[in-house]
Protein backbone atom coordinates (compact mmCIF):
# COMPACT_ATOMS: atom_id res chain seq x y z
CA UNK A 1 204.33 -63.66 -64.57
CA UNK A 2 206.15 -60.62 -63.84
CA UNK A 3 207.33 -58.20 -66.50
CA UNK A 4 205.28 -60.66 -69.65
CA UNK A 5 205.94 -60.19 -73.16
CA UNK A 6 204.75 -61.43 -76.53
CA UNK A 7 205.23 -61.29 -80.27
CA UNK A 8 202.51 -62.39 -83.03
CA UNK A 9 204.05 -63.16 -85.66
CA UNK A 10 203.01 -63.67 -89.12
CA UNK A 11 204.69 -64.17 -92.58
CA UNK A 12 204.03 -61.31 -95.14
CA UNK A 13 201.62 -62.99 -97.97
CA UNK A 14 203.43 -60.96 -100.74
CA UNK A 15 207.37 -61.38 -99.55
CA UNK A 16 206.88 -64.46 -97.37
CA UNK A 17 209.20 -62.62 -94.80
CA UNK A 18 208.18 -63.41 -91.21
CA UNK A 19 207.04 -59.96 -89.76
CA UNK A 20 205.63 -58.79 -86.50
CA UNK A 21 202.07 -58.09 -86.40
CA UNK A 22 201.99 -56.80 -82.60
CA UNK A 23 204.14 -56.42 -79.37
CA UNK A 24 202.33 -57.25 -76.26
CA UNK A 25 203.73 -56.65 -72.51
CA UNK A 26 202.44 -56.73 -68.89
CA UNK A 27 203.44 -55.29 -65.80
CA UNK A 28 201.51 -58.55 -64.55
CA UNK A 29 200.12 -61.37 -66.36
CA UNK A 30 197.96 -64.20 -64.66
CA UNK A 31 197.37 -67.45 -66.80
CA UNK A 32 193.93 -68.23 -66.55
CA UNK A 33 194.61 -71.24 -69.31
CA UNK A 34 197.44 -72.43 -71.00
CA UNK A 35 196.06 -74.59 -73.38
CA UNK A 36 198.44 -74.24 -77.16
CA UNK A 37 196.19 -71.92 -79.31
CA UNK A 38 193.95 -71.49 -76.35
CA UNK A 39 196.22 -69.59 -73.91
CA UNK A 40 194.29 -66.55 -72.28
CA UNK A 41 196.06 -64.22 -69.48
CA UNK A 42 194.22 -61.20 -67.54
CA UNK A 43 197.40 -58.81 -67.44
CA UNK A 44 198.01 -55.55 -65.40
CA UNK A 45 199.38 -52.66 -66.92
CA UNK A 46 199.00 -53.55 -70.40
CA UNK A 47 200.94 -52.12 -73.14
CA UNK A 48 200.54 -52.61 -76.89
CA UNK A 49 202.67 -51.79 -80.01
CA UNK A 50 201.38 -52.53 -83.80
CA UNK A 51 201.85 -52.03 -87.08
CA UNK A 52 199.37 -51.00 -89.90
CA UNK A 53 199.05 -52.63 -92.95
CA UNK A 54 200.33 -50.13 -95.52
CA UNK A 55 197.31 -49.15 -97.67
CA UNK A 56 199.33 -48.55 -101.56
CA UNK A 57 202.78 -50.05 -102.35
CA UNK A 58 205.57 -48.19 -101.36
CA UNK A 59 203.75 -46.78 -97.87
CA UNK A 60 205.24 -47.73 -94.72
CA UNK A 61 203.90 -49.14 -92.06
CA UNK A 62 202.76 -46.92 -89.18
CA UNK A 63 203.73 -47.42 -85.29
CA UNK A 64 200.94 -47.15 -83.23
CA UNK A 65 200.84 -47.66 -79.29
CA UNK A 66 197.91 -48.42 -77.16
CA UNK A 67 197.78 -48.98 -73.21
CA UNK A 68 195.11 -49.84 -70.59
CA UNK A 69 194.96 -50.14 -66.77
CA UNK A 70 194.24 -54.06 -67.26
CA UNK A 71 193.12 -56.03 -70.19
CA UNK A 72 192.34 -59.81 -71.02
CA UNK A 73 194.24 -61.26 -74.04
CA UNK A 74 191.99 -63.96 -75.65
CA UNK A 75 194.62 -66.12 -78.18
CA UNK A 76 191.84 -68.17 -79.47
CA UNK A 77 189.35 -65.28 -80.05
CA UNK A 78 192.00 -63.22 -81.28
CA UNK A 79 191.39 -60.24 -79.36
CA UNK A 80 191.75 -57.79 -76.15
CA UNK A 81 189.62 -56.52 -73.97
CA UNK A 82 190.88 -53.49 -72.89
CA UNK A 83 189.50 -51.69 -69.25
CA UNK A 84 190.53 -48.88 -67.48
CA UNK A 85 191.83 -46.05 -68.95
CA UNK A 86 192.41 -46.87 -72.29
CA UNK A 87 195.09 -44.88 -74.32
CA UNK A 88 195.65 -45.50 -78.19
CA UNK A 89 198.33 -43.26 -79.88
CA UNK A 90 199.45 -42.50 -83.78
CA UNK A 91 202.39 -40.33 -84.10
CA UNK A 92 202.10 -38.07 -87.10
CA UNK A 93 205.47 -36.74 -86.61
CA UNK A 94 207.31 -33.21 -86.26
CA UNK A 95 205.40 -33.83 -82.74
CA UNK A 96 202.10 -34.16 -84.04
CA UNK A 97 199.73 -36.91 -82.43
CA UNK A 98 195.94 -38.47 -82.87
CA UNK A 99 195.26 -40.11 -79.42
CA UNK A 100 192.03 -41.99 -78.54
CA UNK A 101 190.80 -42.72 -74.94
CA UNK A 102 188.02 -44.56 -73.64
CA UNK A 103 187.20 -46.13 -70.36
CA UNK A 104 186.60 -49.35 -72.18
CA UNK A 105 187.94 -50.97 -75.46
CA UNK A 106 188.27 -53.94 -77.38
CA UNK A 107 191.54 -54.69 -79.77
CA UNK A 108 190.67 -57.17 -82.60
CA UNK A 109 193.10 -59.09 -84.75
CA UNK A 110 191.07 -60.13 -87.38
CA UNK A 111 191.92 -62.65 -90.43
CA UNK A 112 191.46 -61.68 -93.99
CA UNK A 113 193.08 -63.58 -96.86
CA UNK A 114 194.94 -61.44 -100.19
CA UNK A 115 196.74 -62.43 -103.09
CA UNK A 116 200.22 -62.01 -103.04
CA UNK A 117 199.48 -60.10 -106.26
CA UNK A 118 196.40 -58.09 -106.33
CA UNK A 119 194.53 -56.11 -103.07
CA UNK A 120 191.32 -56.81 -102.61
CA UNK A 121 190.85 -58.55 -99.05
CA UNK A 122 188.42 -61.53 -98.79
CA UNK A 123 186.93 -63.17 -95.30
CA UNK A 124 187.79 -66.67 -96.65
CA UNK A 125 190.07 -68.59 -98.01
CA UNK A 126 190.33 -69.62 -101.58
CA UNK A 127 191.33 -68.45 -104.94
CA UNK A 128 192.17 -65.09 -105.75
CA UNK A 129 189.17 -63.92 -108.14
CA UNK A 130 191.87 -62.02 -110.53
CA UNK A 131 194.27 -64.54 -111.01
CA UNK A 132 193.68 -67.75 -109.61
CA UNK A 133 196.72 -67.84 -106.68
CA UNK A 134 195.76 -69.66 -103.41
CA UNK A 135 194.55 -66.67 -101.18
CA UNK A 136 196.72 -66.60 -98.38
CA UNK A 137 196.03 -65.43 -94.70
CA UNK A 138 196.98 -61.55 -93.22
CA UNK A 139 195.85 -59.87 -90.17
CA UNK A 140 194.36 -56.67 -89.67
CA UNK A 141 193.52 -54.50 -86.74
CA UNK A 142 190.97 -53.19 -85.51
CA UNK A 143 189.96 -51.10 -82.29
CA UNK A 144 186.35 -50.79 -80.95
CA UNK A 145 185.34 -48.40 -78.13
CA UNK A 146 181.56 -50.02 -77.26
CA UNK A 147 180.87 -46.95 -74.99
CA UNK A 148 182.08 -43.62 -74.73
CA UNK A 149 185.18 -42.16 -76.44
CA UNK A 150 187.05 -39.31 -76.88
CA UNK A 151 189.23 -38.39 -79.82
CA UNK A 152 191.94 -35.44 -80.12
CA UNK A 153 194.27 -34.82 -83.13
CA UNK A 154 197.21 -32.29 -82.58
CA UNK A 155 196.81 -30.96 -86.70
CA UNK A 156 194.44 -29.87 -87.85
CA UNK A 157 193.40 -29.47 -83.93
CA UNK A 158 190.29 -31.71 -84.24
CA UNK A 159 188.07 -33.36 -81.02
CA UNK A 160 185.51 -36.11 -81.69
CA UNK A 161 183.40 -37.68 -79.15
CA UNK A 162 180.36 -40.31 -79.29
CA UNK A 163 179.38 -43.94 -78.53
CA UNK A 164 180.21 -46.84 -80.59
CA UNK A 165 183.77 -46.04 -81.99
CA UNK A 166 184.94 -48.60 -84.96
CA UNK A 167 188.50 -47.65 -85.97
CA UNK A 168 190.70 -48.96 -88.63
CA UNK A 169 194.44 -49.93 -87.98
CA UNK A 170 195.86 -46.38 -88.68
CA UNK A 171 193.04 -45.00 -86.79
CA UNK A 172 192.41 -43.05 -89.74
CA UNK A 173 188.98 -44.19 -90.55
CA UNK A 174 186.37 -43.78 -88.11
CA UNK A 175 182.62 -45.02 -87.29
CA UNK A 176 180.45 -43.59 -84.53
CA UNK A 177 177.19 -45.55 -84.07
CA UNK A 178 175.63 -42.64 -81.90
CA UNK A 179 175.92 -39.18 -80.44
CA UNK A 180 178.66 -38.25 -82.75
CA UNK A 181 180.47 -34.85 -82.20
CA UNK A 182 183.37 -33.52 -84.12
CA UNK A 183 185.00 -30.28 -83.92
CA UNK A 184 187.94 -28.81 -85.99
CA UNK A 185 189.82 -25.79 -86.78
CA UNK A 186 190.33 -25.10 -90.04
CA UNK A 187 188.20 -26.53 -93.17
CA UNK A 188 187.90 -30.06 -93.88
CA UNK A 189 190.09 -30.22 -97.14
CA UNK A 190 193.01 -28.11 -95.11
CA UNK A 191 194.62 -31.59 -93.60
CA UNK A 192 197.86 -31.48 -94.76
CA UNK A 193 200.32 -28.67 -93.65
CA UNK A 194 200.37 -25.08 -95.32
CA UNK A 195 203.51 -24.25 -97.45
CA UNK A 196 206.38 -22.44 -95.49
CA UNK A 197 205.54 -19.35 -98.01
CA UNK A 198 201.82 -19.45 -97.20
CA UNK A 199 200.60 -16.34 -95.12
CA UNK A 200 198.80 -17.12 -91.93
CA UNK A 201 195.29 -16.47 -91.85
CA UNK A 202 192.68 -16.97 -88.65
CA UNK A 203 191.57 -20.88 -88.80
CA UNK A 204 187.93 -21.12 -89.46
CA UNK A 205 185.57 -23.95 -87.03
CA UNK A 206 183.79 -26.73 -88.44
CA UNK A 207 181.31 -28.61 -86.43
CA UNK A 208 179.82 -31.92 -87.23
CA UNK A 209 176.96 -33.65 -85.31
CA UNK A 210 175.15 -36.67 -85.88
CA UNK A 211 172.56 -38.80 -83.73
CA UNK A 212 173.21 -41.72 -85.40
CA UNK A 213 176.20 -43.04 -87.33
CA UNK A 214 178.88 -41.03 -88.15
CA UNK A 215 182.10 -41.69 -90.79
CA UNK A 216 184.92 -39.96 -90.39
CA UNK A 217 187.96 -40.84 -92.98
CA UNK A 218 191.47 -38.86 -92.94
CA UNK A 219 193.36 -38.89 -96.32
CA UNK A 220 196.21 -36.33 -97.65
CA UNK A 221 193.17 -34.74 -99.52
CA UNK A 222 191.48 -33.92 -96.13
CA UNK A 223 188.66 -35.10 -93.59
């Protein structure tokens, strides 16, 4: 198939509003089965868009893209397994960007089930702990880099690189299993942008190495 595309859709457990969890599209796909709930295509020229679970109410979802030379989309595994080069992009706006690339990657969409009132996630179904309510099924997403990666963020300017990359949906949240390097410009609690009024200063360097895992989280607070 020539020019494939594909929605996953899902209904929102809180509004019940059928939402789109993830764009897929192919330069080329190739069926390799067809079977309903089953269907698995090696594409060419794979492009992804999804959207992140917002974290508090009121927060919007973020856009992020992701691309690969080819890929294999497993529907009943829920996941794809990304080869080539591998691209993943968040846009932070005013033309700031994190980007991840690796020469290998796999994208999971994974199923947790929520309340429609309370937060916590559970990995099975069944009765919300708080309240009672039938737990009902969302999907997150996750990307995993099994090999080598490289991370860049455009503010503060940051670079991370290591082996064994775990990243949550937003791509905010981080785990290297080994070799973990991170440097950035400025100090760790300077993330968000300096007031207008504030009077430049030369940005101080903080590195951060680690043989074996290594966390790195991004809130408003800072890394």
């Amino acid at each position: 198939f020539k020019d494939w595309k594909v929605q996953r859709r899902e209904p929102n457990p809180k509004s019940g509003a059928l939402e789109i969890v993830a764009l897929l599209e192919g330069d080329v796909a190739v069926p390799i089965s067809m079977t309903r709930g089953k269907e698995l295509f090696d594409i060419t020229g794979l492009r992804v868009t999804y959207f992140t679970d917002p974290k508090t109410a009121g927060e919007k979802s973020l856009e992020v893209r992701l691309r690969s030379d080819k890929a294999r989309v497993d529907n009943e595994r829920d996941r794809v397994d990304l080869a080539g080069r591998v691209r993943v992009e968040r846009d932070e706006g005013n033309g700031a960007m994190t980007v991840i690339e690796a020469p290998e990657a796999v994208l999971h969409f994974r199923k947790r089930f929520v309340c429609p009132a309370h937060e916590p996630r559970q990995p099975q179904a069944g009765k919300c702990p708080a309240c009672g309510a039938e737990l009902k099924p969302r999907t997150f997403t996750t990307i995993e880099a099994p090999r080598t990666f490289e991370m860049t963020k455009s503010y503060p300017a940051t670079h991370m690189t290591g082996e064994g990359l775990t990243a949550s949906d937003d791509v905010r949240t981080m785990r290297v299993e080994r070799d973990g390097f991170l440097v950035t410009a400025g100090s760790p609690k300077e993330l968000a942008a300096p007031a207008p009024s504030a009077v430049p200063s030369k940005p101080a360097l903080t590195e951060m190495r680690s043989k074996g895992p290594m966390t790195f989280v991004e809130t408003e607070a800072g890394i």
